[in-house]
Protein backbone atom coordinates (compact mmCIF):
# COMPACT_ATOMS: atom_id res chain seq x y z
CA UNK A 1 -6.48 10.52 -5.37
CA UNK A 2 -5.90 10.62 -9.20
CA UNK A 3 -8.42 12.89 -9.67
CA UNK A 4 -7.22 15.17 -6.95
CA UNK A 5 -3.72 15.00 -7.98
CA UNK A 6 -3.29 15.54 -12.03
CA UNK A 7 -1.78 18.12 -13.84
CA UNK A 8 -5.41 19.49 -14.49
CA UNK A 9 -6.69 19.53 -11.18
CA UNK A 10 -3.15 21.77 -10.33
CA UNK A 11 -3.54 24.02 -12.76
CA UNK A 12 -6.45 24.98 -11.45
CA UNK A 13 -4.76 25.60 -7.98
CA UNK A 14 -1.81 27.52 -9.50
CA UNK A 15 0.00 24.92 -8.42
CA UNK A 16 2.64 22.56 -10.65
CA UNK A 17 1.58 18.89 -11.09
CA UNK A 18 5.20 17.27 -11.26
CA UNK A 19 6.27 19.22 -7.58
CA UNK A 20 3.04 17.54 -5.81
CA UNK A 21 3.87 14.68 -7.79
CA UNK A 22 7.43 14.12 -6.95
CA UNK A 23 6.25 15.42 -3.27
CA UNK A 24 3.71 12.35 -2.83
CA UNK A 25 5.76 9.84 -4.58
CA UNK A 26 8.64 10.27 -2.35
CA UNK A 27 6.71 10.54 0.53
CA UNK A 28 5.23 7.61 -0.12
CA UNK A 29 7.97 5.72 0.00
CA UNK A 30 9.57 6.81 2.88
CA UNK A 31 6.10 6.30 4.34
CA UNK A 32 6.64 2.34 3.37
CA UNK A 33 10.35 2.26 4.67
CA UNK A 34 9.60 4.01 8.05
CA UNK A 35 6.42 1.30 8.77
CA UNK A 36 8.74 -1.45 7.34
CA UNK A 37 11.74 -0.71 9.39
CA UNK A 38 10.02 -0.80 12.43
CA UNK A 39 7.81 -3.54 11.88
CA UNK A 40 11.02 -5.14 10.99
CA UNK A 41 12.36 -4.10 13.85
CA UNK A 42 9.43 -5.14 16.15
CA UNK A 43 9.66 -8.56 14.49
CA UNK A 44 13.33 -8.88 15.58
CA UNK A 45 12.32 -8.78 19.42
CA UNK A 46 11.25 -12.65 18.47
CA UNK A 47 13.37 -14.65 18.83
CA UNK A 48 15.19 -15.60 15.28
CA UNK A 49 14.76 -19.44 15.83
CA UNK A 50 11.27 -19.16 16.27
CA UNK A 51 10.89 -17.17 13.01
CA UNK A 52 12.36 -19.37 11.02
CA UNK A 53 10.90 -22.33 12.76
CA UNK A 54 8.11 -24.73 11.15
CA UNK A 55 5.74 -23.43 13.85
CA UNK A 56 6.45 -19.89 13.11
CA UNK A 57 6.21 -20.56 9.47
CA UNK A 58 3.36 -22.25 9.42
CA UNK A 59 1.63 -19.77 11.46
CA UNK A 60 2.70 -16.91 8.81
CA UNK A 61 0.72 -18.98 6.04
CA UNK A 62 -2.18 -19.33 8.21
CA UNK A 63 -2.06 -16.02 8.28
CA UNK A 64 -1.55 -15.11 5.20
CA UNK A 65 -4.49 -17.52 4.08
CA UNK A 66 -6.95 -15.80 7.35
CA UNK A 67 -6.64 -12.73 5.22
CA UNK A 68 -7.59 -13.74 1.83
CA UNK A 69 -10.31 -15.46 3.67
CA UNK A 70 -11.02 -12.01 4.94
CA UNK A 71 -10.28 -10.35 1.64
CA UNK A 72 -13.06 -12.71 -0.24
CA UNK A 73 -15.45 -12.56 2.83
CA UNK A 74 -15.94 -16.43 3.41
CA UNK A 75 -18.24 -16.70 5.99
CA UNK A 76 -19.36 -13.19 5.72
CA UNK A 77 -16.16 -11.86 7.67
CA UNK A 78 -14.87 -8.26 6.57
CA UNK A 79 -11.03 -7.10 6.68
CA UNK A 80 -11.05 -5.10 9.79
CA UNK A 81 -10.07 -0.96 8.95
CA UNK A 82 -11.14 2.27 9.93
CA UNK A 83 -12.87 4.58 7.63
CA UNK A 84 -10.65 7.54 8.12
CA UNK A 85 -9.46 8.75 4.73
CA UNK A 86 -6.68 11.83 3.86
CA UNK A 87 -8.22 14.99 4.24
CA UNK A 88 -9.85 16.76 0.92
CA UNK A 89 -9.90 19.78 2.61
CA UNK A 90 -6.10 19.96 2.06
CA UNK A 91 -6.82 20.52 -1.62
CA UNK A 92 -6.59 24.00 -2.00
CA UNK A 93 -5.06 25.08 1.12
CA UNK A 94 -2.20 23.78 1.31
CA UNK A 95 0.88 24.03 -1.24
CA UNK A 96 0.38 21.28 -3.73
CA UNK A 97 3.95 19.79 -2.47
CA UNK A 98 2.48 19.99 1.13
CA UNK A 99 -0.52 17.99 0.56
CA UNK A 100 1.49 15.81 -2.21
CA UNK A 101 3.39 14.91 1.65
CA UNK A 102 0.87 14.89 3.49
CA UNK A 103 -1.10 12.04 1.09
CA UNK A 104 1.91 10.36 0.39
CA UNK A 105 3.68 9.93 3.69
CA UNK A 106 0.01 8.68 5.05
CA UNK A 107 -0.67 6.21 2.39
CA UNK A 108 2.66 4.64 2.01
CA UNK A 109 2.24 3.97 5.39
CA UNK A 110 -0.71 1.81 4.35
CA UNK A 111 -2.19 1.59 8.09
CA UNK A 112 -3.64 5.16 8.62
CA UNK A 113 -6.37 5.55 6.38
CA UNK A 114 -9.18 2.38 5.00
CA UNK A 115 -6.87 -0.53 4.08
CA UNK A 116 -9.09 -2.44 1.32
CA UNK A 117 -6.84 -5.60 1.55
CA UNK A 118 -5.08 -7.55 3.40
CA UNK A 119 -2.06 -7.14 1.25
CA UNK A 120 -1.31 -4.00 3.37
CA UNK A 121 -1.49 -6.23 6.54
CA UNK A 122 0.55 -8.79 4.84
CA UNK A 123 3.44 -6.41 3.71
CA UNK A 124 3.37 -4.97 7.36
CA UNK A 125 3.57 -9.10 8.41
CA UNK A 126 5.91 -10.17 5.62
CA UNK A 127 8.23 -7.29 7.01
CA UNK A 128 8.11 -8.06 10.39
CA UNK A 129 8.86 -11.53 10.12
CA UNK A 130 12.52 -10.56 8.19
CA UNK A 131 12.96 -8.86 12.17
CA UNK A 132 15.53 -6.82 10.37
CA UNK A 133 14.68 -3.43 10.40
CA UNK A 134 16.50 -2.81 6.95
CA UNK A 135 15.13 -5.80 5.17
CA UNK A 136 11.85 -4.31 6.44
CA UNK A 137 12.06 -1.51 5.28
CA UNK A 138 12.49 -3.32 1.55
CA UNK A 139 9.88 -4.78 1.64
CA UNK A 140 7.73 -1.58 3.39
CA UNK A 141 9.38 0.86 0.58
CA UNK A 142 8.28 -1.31 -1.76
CA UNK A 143 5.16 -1.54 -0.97
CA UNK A 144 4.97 2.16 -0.51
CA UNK A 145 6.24 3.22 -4.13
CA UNK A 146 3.86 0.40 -5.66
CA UNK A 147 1.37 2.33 -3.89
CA UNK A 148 2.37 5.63 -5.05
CA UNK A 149 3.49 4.76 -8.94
CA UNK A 150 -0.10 4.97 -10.47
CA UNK A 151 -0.15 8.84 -10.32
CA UNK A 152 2.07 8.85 -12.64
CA UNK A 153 -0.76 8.01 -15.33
CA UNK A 154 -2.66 11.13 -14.55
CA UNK A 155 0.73 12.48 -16.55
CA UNK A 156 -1.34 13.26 -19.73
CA UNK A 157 -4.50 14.75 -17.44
CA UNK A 158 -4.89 18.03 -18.87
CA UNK A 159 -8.44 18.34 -19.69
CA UNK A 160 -11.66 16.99 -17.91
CA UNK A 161 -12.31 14.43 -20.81
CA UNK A 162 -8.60 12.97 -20.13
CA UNK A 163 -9.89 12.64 -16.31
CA UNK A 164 -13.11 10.41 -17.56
CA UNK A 165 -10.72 8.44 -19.73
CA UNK A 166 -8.17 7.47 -17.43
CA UNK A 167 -11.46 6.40 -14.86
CA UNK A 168 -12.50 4.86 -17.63
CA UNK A 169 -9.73 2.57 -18.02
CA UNK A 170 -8.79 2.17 -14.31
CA UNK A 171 -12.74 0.94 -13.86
CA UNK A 172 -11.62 -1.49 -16.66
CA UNK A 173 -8.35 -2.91 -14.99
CA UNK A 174 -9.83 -2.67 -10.90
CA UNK A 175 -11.23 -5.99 -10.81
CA UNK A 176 -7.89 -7.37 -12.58
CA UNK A 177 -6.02 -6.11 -10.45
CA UNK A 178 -7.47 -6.96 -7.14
CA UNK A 179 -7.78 -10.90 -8.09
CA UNK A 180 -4.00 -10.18 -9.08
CA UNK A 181 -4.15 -9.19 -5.27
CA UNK A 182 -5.64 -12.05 -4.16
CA UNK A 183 -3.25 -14.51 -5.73
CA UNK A 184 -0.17 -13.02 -5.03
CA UNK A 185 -1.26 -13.76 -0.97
CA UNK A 186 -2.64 -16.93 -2.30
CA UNK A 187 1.10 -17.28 -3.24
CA UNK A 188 2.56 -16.24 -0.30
CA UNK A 189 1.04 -18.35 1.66
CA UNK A 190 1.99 -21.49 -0.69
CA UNK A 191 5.54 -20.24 -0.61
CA UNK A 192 5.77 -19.97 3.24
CA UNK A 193 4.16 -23.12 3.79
CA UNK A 194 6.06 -25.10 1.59
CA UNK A 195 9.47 -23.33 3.42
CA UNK A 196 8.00 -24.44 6.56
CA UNK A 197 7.54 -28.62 5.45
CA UNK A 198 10.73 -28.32 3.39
């Protein structure tokens, strides 16, 4: 996506960088607030007792903790996706605002295209469990801004060596990130748990 979506790569397209940008940013996060609002709103259908109870709770950590099982394959078990990704092909055909829509709407929504962790399962969760669509959509719009923010450092992206540099460094900060990942679930589930045996 960085590479696709950089002030170099739109140039080339006649197109400008900070339209698509603006385009897939925003669409990203209403992507996040639609999912969140009606997971939220999904969530609500149980009952609000239930939610709040120890049992339900508890069975949020568990599954919380099921997924960074998942996420560090103990036992050999993968995160269950689909490997349907956005479509290249809209590069080029499309305005660059169109596609910047297109990508962001589907990616803030997390769910359509190869989820990588389980953090994308948990924010869907985490939002459904507020069964509130507004709260859900929070924590879903957060989720899809986070998601769309790190375009924003193909800002400088103006010449192919740029483009190496910038893989360069996000190579560098990947495996940071996704053990950063990792603990914030590890977290989660700590948080909820201890909410449940307070």
């Amino acid at each position: 996506m960085l590479s696709s979506i950089s002030p170099l790569g739109e140039r080339a397209r006649a197109s400008r960088w900070w339209l698509t940008a603006t385009a897939y940013i925003l669409s990203s996060l209403l992507g996040g607030l639609a999912v969140g609002a009606i997971a939220g709103l999904l969530g609500g259908l149980a009952p609000t007792g239930w939610r709040g109870s120890t049992t339900g709770l508890l069975l949020l950590a568990v599954l919380l903790v099921l997924g960074l099982a998942l996420d560090l394959r103990i036992g050999g078990l993968r995160l269950p996706t689909w490997p349907r990704q956005v479509d290249v092909e809209w590069i080029g055909r499309y305005r660059g605002w169109v596609t910047g829509v297109g990508y962001g709407a589907q990616l803030g929504v997390g769910l359509v295209t190869i989820v990588t962790s389980s953090t994308t399962y948990a924010v869907v969760l985490l939002a459904a469990w507020t069964g509130r669509p507004g709260v859900g959509a929070l924590v879903g719009g957060a989720f899809g801004l986070a998601r769309a923010l790190p375009l924003l450092l193909t800002v400088r992206v103006v010449a192919p060596a740029d483009l190496h540099r910038l893989f360069d460094g996000v190579e560098r900060w990947a495996p940071r990130a996704d053990v950063a990942a990792k603990v914030a679930l590890g977290l989660a589930a700590v948080v909820v748990a201890w909410l449940a045996l307070a």
